[in-house]
C-alpha atoms as a PDB file:
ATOM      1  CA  UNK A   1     -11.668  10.591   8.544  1.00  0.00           C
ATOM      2  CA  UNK A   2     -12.852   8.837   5.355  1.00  0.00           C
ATOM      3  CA  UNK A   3     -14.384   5.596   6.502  1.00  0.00           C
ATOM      4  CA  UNK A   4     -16.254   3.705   3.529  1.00  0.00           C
ATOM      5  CA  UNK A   5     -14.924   4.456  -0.105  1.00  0.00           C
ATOM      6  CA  UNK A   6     -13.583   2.590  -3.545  1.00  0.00           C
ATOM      7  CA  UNK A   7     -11.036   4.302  -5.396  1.00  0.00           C
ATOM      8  CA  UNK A   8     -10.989   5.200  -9.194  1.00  0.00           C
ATOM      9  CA  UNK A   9      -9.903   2.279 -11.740  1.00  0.00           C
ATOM     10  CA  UNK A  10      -6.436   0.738 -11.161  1.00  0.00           C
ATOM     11  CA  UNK A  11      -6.315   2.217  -7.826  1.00  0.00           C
ATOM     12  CA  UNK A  12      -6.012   0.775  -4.468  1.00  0.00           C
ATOM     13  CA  UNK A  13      -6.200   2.524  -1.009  1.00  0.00           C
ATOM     14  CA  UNK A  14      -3.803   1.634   1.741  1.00  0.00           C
ATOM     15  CA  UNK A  15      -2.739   2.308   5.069  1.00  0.00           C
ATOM     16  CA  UNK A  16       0.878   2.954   5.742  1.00  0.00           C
ATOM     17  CA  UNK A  17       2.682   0.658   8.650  1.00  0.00           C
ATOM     18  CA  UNK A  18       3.496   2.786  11.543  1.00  0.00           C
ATOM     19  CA  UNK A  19       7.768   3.122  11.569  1.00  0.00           C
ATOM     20  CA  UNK A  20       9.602   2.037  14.125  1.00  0.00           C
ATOM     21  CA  UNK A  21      10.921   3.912  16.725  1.00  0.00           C
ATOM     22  CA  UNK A  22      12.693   1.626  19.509  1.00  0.00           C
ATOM     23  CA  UNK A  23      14.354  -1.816  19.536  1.00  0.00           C
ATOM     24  CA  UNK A  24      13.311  -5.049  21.291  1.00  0.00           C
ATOM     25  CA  UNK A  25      16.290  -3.619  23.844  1.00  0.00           C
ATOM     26  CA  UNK A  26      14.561  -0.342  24.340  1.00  0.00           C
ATOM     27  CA  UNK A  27      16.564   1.693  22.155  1.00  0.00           C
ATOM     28  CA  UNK A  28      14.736   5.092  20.536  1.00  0.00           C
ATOM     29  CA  UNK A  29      16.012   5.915  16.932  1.00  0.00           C
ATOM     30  CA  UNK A  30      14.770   8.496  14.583  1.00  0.00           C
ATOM     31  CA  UNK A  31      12.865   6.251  11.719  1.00  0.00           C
ATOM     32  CA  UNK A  32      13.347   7.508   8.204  1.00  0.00           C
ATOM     33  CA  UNK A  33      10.496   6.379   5.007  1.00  0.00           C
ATOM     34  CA  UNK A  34      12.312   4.723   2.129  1.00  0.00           C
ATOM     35  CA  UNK A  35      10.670   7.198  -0.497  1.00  0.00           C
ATOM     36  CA  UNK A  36      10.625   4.012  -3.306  1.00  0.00           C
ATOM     37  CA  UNK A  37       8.547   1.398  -1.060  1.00  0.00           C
ATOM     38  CA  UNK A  38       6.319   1.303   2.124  1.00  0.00           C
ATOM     39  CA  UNK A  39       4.586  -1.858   3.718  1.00  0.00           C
ATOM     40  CA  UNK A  40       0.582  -1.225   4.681  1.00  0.00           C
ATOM     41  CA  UNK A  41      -2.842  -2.925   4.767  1.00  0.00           C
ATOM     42  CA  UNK A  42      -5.380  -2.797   1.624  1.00  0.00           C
ATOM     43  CA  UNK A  43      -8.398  -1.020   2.735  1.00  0.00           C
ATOM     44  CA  UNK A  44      -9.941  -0.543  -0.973  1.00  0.00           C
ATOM     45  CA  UNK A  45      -9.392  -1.583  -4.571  1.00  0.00           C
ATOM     46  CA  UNK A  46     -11.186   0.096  -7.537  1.00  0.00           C
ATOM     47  CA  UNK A  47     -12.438  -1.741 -10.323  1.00  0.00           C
ATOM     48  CA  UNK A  48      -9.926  -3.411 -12.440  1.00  0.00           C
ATOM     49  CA  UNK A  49      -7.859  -1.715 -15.050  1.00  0.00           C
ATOM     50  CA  UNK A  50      -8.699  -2.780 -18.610  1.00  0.00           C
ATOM     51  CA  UNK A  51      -5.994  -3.736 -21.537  1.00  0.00           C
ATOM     52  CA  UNK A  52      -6.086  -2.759 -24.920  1.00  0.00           C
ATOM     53  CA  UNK A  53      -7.826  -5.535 -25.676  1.00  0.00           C
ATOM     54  CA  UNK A  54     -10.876  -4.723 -23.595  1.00  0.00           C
ATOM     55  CA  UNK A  55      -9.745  -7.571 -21.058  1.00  0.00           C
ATOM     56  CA  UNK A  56     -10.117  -6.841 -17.164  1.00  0.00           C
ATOM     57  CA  UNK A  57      -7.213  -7.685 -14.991  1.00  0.00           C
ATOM     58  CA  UNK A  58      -7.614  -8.610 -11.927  1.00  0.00           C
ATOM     59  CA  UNK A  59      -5.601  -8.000  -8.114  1.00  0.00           C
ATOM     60  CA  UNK A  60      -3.856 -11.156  -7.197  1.00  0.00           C
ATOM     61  CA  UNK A  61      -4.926  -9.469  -3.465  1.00  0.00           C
ATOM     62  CA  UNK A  62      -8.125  -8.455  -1.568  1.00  0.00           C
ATOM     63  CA  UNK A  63      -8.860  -6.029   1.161  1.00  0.00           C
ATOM     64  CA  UNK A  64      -7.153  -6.638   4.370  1.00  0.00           C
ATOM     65  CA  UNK A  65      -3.997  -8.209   3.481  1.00  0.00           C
ATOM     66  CA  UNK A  66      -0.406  -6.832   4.415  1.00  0.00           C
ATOM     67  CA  UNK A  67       1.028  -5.628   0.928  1.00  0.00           C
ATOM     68  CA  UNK A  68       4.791  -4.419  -0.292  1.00  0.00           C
ATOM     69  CA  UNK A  69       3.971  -1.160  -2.344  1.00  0.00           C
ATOM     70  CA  UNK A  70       6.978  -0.582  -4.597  1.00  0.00           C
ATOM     71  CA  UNK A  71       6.269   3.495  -5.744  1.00  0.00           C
ATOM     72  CA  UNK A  72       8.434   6.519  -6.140  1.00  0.00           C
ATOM     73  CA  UNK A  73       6.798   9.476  -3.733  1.00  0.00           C
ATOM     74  CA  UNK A  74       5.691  11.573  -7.191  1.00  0.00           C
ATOM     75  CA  UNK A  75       3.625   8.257  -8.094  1.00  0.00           C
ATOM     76  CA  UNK A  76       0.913   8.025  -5.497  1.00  0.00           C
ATOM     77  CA  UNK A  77      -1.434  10.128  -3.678  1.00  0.00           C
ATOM     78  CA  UNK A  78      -2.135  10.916   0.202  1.00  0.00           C
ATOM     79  CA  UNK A  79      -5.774  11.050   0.923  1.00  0.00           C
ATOM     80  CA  UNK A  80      -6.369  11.430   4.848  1.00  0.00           C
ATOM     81  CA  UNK A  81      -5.073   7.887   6.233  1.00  0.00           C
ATOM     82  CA  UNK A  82      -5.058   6.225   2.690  1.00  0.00           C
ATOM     83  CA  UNK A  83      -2.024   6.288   0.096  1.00  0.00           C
ATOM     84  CA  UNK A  84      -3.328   5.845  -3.201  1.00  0.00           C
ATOM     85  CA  UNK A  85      -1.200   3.927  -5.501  1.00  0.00           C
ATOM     86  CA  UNK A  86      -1.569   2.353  -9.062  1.00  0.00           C
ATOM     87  CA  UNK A  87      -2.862  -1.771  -8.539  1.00  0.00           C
ATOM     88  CA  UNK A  88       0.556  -2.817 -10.253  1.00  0.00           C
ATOM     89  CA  UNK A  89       2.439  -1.061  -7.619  1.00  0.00           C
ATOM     90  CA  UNK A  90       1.607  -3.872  -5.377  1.00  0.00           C
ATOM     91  CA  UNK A  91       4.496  -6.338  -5.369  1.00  0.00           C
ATOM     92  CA  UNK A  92       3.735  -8.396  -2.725  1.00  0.00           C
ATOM     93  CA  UNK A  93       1.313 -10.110  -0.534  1.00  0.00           C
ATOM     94  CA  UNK A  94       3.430 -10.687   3.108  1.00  0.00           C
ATOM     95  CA  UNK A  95       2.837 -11.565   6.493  1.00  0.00           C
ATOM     96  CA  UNK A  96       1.938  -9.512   9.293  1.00  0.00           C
ATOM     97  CA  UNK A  97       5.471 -10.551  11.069  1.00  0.00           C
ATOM     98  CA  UNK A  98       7.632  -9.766   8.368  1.00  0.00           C
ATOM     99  CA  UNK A  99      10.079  -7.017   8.324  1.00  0.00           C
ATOM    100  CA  UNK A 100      11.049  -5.076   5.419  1.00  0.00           C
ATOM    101  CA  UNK A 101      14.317  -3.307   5.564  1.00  0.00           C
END
């Protein structure tokens, strides 16, 4: 397992949220991915992307916070633990309770 890393310009590296498998009642259900988003924690970000203009721009996150990645499967990368995925596929910053559906 990769343990200490940064990822290429524009990139971030983050771990996936385990599915669910059984209810607060005990029920077991087969969890299916939604292949367009995921929820999972920032491990890494690369350096910022530049504009045209030469201008940095900068995550509105840092490593360790719980992140909504909005990215079609063909879009991002799987690299051991890590999904790689382009900094502006980060939508949102959200808390370790919350439950996307």
């Amino acid at each position: 397992m990769i343990t200490k890393f940064r990822p290429g310009r524009g990139w971030v590296a983050i771990t996936k949220d385990e599915l669910a498998t059984k209810t607060s009642s005990g029920v077991v259900f087969r969890a299916f991915e939604n292949p367009e988003y995921f929820t999972g924690i920032v491990k890494a970000i690369g350096l910022p992307p530049i504009t045209t203009t030469g201008k940095p721009v900068f995550a509105d996150y840092k490593e360790g916070d719980r992140v909504l990645v909005v990215c079609p499967k063909d879009y991002r990368s799987e690299v051991d633990v890590y999904t790689l995925v382009d900094q502006f596929n980060v939508l949102l910053v959200i808390d370790k309770d919350t439950v996307v559906t």
